[in-house]
PDB file of N, CA and C in Angstrom:
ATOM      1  N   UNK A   1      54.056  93.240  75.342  1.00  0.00           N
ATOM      2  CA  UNK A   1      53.596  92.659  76.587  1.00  0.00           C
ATOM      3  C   UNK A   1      52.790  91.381  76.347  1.00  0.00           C
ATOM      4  N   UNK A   2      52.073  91.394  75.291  1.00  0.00           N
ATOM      5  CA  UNK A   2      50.961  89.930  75.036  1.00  0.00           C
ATOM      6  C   UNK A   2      52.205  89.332  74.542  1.00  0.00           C
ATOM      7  N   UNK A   3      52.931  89.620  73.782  1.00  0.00           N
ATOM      8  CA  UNK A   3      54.103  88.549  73.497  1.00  0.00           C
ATOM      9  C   UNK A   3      54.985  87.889  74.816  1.00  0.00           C
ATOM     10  N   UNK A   4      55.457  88.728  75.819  1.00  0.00           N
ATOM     11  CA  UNK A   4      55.764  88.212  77.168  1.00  0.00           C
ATOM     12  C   UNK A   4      54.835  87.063  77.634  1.00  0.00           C
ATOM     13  N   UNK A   5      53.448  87.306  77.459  1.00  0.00           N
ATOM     14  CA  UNK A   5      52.485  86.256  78.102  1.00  0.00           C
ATOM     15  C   UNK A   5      52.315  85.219  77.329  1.00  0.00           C
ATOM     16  N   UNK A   6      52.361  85.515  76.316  1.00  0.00           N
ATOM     17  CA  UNK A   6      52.557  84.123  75.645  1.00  0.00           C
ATOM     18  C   UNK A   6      53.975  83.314  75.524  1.00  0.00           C
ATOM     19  N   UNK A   7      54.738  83.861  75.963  1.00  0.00           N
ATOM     20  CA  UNK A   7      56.538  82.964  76.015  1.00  0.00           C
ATOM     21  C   UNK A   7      56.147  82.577  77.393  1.00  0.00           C
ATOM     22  N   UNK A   8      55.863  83.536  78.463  1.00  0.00           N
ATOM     23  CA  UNK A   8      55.548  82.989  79.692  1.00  0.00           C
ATOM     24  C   UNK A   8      54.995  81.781  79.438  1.00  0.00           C
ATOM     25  N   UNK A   9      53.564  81.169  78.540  1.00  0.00           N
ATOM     26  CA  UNK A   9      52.723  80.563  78.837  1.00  0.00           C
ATOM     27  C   UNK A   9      53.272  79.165  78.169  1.00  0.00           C
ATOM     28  N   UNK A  10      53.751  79.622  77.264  1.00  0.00           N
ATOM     29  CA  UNK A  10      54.629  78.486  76.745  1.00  0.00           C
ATOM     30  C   UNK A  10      55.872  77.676  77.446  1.00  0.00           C
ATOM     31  N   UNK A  11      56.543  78.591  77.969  1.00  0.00           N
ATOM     32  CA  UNK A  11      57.840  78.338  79.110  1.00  0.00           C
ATOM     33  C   UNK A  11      56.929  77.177  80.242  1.00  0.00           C
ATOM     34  N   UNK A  12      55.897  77.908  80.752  1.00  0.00           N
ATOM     35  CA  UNK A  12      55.080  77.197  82.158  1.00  0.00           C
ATOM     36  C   UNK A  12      55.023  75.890  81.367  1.00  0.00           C
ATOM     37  N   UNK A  13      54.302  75.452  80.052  1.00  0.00           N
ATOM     38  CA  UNK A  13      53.560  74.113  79.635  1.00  0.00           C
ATOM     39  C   UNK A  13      54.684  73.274  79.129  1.00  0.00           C
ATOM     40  N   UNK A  14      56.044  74.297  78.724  1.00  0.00           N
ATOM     41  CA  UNK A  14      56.814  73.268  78.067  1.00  0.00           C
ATOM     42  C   UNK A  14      57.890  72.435  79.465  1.00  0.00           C
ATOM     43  N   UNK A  15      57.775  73.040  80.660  1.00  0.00           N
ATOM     44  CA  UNK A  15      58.717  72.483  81.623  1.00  0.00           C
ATOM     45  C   UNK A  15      58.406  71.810  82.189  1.00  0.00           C
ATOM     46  N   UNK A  16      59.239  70.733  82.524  1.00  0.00           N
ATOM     47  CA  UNK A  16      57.775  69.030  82.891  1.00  0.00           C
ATOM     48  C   UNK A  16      58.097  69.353  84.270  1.00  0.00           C
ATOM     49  N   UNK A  17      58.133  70.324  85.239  1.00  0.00           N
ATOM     50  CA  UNK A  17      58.392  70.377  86.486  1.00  0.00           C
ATOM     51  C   UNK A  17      56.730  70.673  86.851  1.00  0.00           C
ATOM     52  N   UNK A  18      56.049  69.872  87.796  1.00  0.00           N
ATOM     53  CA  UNK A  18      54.582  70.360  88.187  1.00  0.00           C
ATOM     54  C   UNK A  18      54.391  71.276  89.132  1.00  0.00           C
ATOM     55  N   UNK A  19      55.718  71.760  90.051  1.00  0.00           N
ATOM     56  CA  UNK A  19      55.726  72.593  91.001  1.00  0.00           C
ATOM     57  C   UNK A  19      55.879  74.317  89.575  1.00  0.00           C
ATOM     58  N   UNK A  20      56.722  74.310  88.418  1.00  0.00           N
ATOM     59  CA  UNK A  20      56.346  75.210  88.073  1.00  0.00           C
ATOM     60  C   UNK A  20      54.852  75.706  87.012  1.00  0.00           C
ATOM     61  N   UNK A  21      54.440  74.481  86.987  1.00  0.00           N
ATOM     62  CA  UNK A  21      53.209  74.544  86.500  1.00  0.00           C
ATOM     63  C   UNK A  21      51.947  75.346  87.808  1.00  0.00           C
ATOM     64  N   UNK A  22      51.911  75.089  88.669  1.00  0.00           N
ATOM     65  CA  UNK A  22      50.970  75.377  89.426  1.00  0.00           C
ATOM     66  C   UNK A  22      51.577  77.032  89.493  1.00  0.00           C
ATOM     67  N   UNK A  23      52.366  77.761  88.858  1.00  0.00           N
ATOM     68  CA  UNK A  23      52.396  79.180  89.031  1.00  0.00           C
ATOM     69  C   UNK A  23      52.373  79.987  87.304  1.00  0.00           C
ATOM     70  N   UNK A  24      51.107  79.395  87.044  1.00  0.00           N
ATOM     71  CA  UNK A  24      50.710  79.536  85.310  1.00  0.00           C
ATOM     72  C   UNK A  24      49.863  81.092  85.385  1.00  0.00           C
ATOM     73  N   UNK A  25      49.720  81.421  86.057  1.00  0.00           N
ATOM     74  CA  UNK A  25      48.883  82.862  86.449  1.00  0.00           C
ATOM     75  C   UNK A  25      49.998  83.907  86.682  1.00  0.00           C
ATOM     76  N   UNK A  26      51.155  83.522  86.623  1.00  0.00           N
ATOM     77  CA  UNK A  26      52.268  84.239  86.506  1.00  0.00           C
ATOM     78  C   UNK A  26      52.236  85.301  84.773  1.00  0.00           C
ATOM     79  N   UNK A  27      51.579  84.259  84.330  1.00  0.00           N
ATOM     80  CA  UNK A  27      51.764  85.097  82.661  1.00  0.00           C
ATOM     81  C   UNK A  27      49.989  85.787  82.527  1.00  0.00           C
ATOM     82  N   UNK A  28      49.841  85.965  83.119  1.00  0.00           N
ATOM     83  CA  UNK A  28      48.262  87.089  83.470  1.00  0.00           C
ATOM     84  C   UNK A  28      48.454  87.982  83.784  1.00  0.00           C
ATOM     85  N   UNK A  29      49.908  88.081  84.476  1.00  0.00           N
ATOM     86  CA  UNK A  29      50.379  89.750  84.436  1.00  0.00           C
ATOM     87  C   UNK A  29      50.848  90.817  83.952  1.00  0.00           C
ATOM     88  N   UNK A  30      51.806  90.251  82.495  1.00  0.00           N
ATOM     89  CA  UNK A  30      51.697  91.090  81.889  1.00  0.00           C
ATOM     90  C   UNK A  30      50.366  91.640  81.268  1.00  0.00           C
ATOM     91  N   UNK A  31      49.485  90.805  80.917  1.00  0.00           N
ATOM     92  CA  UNK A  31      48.377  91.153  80.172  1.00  0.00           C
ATOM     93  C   UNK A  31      47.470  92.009  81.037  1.00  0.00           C
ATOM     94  N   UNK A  32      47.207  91.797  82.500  1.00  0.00           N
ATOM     95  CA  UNK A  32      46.788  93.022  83.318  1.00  0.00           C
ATOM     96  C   UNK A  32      47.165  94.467  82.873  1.00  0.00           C
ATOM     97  N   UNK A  33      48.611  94.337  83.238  1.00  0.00           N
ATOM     98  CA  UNK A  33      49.368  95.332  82.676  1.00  0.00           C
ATOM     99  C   UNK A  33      48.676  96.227  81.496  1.00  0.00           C
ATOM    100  N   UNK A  34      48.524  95.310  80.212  1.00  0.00           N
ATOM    101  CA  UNK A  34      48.134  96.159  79.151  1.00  0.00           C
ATOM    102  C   UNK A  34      46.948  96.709  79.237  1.00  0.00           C
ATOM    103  N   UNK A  35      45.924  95.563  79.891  1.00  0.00           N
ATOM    104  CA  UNK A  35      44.505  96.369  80.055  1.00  0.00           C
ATOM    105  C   UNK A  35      44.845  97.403  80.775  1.00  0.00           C
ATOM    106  N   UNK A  36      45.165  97.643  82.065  1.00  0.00           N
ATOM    107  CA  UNK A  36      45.736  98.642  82.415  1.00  0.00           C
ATOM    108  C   UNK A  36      46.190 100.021  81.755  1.00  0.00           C
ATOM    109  N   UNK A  37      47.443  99.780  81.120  1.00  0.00           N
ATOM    110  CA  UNK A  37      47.444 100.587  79.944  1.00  0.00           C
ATOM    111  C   UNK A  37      46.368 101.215  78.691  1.00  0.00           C
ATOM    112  N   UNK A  38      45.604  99.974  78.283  1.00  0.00           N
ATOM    113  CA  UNK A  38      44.507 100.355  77.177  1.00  0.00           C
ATOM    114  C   UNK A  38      43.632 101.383  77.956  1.00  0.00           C
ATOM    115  N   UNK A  39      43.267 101.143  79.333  1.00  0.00           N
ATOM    116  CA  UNK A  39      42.511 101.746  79.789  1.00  0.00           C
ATOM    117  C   UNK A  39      42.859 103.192  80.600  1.00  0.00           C
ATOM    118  N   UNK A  40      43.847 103.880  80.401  1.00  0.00           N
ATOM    119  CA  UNK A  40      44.635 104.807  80.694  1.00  0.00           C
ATOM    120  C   UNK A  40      43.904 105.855  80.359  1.00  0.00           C
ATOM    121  N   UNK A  41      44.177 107.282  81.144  1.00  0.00           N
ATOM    122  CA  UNK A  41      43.482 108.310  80.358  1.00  0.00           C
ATOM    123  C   UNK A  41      44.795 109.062  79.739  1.00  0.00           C
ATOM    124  N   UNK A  42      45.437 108.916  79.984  1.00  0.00           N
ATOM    125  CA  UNK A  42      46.845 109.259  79.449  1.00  0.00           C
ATOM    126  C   UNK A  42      46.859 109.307  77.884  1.00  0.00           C
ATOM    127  N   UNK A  43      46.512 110.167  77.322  1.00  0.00           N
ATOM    128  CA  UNK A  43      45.865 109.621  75.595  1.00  0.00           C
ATOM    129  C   UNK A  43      47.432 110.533  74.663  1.00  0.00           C
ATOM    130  N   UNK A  44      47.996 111.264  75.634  1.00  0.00           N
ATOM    131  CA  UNK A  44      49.426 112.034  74.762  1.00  0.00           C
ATOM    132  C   UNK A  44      50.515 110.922  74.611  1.00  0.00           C
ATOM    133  N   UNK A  45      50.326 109.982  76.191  1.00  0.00           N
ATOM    134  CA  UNK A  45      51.807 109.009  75.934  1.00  0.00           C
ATOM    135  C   UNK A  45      51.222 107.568  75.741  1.00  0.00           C
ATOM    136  N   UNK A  46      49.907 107.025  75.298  1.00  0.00           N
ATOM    137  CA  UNK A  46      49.373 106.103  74.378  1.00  0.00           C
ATOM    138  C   UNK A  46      49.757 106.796  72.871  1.00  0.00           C
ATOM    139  N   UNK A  47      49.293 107.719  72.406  1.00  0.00           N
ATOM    140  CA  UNK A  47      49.734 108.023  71.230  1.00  0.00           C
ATOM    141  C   UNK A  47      51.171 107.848  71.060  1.00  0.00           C
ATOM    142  N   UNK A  48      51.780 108.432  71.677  1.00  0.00           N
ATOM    143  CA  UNK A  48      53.382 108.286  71.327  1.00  0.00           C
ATOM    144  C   UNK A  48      53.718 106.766  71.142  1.00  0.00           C
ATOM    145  N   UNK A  49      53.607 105.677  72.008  1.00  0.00           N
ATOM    146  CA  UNK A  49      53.640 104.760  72.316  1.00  0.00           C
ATOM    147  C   UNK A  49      52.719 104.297  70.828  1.00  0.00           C
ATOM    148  N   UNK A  50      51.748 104.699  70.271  1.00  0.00           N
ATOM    149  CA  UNK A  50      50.826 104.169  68.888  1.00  0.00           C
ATOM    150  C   UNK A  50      51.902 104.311  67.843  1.00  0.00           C
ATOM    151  N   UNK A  51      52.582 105.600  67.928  1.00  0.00           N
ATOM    152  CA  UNK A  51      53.431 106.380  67.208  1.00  0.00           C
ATOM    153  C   UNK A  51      54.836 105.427  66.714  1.00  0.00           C
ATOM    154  N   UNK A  52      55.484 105.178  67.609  1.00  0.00           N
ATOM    155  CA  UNK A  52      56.497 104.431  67.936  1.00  0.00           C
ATOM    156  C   UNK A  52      56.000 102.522  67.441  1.00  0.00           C
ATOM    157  N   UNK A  53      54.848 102.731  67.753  1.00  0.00           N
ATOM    158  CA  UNK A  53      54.593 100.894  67.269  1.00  0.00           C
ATOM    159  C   UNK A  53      54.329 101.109  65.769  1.00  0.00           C
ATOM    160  N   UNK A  54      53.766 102.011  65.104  1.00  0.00           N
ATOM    161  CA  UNK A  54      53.615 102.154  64.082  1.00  0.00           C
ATOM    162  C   UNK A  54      54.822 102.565  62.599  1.00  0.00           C
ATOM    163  N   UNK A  55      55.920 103.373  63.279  1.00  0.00           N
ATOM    164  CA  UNK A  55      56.994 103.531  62.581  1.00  0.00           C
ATOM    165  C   UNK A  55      58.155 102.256  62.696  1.00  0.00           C
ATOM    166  N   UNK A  56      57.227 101.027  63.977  1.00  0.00           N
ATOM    167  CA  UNK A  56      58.636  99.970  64.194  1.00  0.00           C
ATOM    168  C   UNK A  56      57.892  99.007  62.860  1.00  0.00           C
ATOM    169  N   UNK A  57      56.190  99.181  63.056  1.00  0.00           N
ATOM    170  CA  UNK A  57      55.896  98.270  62.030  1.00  0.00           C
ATOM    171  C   UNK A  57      55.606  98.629  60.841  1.00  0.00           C
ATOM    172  N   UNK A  58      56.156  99.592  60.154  1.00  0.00           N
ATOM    173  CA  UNK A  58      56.379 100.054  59.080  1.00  0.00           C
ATOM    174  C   UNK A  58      56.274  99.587  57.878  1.00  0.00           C
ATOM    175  N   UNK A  59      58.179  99.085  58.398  1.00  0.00           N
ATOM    176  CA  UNK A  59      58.766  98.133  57.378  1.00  0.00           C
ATOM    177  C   UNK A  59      58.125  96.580  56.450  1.00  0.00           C
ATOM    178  N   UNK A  60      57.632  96.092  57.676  1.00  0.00           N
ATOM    179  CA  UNK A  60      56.882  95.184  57.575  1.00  0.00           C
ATOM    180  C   UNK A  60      55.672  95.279  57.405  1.00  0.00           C
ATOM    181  N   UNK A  61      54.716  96.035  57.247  1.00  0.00           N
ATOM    182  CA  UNK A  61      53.488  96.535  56.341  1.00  0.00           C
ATOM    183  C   UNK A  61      53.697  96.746  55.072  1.00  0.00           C
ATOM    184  N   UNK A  62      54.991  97.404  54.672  1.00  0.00           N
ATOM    185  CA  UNK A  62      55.137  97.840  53.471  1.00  0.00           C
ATOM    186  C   UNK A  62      55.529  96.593  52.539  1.00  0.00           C
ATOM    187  N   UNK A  63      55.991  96.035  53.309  1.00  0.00           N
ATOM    188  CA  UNK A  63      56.724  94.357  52.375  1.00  0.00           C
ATOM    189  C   UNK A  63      55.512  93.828  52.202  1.00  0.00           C
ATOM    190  N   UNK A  64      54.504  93.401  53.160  1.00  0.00           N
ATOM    191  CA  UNK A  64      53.258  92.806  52.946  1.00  0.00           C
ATOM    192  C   UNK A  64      52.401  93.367  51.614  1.00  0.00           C
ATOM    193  N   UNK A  65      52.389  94.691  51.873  1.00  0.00           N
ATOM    194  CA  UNK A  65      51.433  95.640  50.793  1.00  0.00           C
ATOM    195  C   UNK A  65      52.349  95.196  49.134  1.00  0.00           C
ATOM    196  N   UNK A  66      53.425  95.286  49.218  1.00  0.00           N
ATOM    197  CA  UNK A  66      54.381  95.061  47.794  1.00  0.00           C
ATOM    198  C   UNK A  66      54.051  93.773  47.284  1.00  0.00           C
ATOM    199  N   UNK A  67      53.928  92.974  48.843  1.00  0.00           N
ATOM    200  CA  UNK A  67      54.161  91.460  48.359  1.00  0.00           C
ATOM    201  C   UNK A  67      52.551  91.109  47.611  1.00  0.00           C
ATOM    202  N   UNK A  68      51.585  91.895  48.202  1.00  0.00           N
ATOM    203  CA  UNK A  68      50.132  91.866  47.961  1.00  0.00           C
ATOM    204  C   UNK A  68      49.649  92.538  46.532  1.00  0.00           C
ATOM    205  N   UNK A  69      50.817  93.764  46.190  1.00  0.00           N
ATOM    206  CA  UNK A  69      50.172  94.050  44.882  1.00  0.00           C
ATOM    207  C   UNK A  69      50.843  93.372  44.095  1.00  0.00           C
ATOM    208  N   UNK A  70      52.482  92.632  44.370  1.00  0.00           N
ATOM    209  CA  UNK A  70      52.862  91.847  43.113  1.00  0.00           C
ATOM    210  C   UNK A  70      52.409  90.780  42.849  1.00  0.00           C
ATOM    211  N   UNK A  71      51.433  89.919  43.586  1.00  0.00           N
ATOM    212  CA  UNK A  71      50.424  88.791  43.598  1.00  0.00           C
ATOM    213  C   UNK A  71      49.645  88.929  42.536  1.00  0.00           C
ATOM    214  N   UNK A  72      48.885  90.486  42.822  1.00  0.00           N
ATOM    215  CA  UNK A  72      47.668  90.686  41.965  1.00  0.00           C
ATOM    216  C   UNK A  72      47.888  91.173  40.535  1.00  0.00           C
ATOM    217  N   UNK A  73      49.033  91.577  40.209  1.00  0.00           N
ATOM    218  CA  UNK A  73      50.128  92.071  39.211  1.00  0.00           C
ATOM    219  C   UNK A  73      50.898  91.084  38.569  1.00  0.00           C
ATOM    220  N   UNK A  74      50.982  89.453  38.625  1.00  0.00           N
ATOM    221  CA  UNK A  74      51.660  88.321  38.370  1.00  0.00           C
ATOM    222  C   UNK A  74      50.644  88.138  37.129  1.00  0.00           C
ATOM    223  N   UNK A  75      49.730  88.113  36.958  1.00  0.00           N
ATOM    224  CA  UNK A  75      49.021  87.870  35.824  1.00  0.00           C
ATOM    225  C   UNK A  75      49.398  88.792  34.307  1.00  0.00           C
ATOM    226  N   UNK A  76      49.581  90.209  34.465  1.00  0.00           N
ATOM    227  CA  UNK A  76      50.133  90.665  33.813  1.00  0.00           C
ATOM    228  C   UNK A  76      51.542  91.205  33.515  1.00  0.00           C
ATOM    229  N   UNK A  77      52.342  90.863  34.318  1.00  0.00           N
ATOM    230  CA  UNK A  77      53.758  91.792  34.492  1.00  0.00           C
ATOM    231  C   UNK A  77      54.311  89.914  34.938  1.00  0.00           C
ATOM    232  N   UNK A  78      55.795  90.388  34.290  1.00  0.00           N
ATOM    233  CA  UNK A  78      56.728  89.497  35.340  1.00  0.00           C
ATOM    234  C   UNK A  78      57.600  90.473  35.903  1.00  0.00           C
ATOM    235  N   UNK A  79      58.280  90.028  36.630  1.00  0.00           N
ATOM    236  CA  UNK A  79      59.493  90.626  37.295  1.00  0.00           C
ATOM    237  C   UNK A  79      60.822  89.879  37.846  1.00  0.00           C
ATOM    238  N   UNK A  80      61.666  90.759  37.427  1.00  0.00           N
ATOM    239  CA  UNK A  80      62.714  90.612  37.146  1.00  0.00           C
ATOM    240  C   UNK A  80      63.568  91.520  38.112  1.00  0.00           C
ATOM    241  N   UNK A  81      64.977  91.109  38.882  1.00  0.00           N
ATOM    242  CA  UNK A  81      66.235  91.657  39.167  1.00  0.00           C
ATOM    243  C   UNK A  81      66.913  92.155  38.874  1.00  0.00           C
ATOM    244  N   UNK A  82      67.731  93.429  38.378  1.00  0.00           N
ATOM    245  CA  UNK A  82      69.083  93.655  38.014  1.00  0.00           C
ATOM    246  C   UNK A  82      70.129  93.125  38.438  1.00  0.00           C
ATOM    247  N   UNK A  83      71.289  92.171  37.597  1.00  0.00           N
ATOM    248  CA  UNK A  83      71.372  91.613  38.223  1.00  0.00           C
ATOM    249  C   UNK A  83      73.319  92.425  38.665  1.00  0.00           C
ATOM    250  N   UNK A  84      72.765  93.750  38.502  1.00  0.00           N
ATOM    251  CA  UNK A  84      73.947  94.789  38.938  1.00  0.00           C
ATOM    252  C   UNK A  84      73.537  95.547  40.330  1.00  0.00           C
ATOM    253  N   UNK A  85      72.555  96.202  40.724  1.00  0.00           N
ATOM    254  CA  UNK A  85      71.807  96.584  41.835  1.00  0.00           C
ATOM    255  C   UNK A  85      71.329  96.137  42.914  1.00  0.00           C
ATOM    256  N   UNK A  86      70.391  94.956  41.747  1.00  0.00           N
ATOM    257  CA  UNK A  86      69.294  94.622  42.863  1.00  0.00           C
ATOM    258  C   UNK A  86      67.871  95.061  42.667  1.00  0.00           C
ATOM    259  N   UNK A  87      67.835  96.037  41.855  1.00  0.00           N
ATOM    260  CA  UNK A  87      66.450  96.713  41.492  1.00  0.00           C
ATOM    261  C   UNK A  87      65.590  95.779  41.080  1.00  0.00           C
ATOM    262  N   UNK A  88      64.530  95.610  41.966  1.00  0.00           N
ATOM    263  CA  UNK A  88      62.939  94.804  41.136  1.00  0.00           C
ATOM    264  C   UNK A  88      62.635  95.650  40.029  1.00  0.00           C
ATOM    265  N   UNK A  89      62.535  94.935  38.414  1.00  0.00           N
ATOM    266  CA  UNK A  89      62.214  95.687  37.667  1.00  0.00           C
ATOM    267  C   UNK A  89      60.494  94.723  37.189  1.00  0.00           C
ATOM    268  N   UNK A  90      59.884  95.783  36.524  1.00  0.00           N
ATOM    269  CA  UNK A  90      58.854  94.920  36.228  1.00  0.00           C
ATOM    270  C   UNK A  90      58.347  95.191  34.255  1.00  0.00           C
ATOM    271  N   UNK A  91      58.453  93.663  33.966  1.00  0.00           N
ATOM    272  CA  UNK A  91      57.995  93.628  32.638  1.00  0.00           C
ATOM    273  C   UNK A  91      56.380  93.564  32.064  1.00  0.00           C
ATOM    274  N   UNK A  92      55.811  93.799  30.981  1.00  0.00           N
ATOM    275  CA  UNK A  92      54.868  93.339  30.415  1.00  0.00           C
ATOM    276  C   UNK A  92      54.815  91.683  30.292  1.00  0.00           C
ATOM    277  N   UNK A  93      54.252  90.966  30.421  1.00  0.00           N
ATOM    278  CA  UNK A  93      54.434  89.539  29.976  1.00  0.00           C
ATOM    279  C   UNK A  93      53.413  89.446  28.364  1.00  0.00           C
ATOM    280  N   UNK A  94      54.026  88.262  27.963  1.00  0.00           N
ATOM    281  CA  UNK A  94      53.602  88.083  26.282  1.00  0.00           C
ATOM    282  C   UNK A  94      54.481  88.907  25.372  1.00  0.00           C
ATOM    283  N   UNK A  95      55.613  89.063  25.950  1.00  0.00           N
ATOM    284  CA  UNK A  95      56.829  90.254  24.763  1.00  0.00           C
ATOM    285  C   UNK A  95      57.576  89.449  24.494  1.00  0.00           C
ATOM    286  N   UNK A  96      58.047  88.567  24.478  1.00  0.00           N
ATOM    287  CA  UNK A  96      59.179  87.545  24.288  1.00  0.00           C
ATOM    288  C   UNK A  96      60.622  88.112  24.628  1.00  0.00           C
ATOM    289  N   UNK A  97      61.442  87.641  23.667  1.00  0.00           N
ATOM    290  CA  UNK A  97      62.742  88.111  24.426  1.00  0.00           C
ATOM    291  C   UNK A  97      62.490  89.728  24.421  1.00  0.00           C
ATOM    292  N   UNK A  98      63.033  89.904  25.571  1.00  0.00           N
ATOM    293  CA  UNK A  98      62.990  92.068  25.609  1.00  0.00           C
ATOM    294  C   UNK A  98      64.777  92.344  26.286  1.00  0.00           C
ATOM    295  N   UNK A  99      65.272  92.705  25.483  1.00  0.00           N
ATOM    296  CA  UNK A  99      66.517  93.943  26.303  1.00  0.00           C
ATOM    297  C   UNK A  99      65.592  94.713  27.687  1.00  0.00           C
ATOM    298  N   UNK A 100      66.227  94.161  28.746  1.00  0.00           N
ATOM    299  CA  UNK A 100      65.419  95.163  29.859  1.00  0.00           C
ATOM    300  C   UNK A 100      66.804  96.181  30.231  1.00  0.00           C
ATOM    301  N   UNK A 101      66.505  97.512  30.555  1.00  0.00           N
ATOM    302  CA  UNK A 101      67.222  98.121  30.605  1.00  0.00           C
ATOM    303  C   UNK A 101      66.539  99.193  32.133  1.00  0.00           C
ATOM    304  N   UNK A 102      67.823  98.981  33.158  1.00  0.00           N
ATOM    305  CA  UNK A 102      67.418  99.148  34.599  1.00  0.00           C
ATOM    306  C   UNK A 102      67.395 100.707  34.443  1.00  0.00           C
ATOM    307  N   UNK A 103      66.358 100.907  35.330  1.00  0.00           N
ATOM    308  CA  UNK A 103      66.342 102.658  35.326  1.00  0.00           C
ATOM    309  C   UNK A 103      67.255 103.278  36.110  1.00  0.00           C
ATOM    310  N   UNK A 104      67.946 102.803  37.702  1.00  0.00           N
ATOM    311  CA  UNK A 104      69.002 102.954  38.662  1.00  0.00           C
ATOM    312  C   UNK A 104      70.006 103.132  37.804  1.00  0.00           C
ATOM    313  N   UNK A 105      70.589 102.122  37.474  1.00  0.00           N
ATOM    314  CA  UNK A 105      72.065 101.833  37.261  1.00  0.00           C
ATOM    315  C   UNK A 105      72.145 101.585  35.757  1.00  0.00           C
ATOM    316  N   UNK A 106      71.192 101.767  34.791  1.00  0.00           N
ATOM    317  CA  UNK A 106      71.358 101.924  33.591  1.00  0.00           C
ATOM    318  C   UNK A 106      71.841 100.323  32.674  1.00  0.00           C
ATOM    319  N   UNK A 107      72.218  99.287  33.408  1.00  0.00           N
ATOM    320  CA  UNK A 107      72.436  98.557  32.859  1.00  0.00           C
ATOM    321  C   UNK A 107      71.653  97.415  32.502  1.00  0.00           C
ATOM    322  N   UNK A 108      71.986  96.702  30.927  1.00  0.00           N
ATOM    323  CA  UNK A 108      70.991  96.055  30.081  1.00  0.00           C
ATOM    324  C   UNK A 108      71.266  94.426  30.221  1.00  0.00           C
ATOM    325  N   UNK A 109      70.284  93.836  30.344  1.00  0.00           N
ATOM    326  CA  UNK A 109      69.758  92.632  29.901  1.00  0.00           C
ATOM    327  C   UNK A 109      68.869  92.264  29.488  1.00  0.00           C
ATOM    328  N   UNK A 110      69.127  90.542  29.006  1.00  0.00           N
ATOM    329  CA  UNK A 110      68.018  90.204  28.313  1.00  0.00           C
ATOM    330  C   UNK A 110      67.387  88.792  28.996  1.00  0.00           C
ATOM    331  N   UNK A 111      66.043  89.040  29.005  1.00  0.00           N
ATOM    332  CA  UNK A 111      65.206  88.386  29.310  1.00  0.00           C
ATOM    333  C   UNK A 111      64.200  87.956  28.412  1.00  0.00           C
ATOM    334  N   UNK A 112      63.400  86.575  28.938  1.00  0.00           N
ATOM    335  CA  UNK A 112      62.538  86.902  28.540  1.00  0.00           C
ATOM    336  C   UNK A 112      60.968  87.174  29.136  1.00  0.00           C
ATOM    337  N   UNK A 113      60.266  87.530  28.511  1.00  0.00           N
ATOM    338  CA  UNK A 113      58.934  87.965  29.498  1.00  0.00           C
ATOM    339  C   UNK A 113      57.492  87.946  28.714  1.00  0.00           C
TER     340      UNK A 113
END
């Protein structure tokens, strides 16, 4: 719904028409809406509704969190692809050339790391 109000709000500023500018309070309604909602005593179908936002944003927490520990993990490890799978594999760095050998699909290359 805050995403509706903000395309709304953008739509109103980006259209050089001034007759649809003067109806910019048009995108205040969805956001009523949510206060509305936040303020619900309805706390079984807010949860569900928590429930449901939380398993859509999942995916995308989990990429963030991966992307956040392989940041902090770049200092010691490199990483590397199979380049049969796809599997992120991860090396020691300071080994020089290493045979990496994928744990999935069993197959070997060489890198170095």
């Amino acid at each position: 719904m805050v995403l509706l109000t903000v395309l709304i709000d953008l739509l109103v500023l980006l259209l050089p028409y001034e007759e649809i500018r003067r109806f910019g309070f048009i995108s205040f309604i969805p956001l009523i809406f949510c206060v509305l909602r936040m303020l619900s005593r309805d706390r079984d179908r807010r949860e569900m509704e928590n429930d449901y936002f939380v398993s859509a944003a999942a995916p995308f927490s989990r990429a963030l969190e991966r992307r956040r520990e392989r940041k902090y993990q770049k200092k010691t490890f490199r990483f590397f692809v199979c380049p049969v799978c796809r599997q992120q594999l991860r090396v020691p760095r300071g080994k020089g050339r290493v045979e990496i050998t994928c744990p999935s699909c069993g197959d070997k290359f060489i890198r170095k790391a």
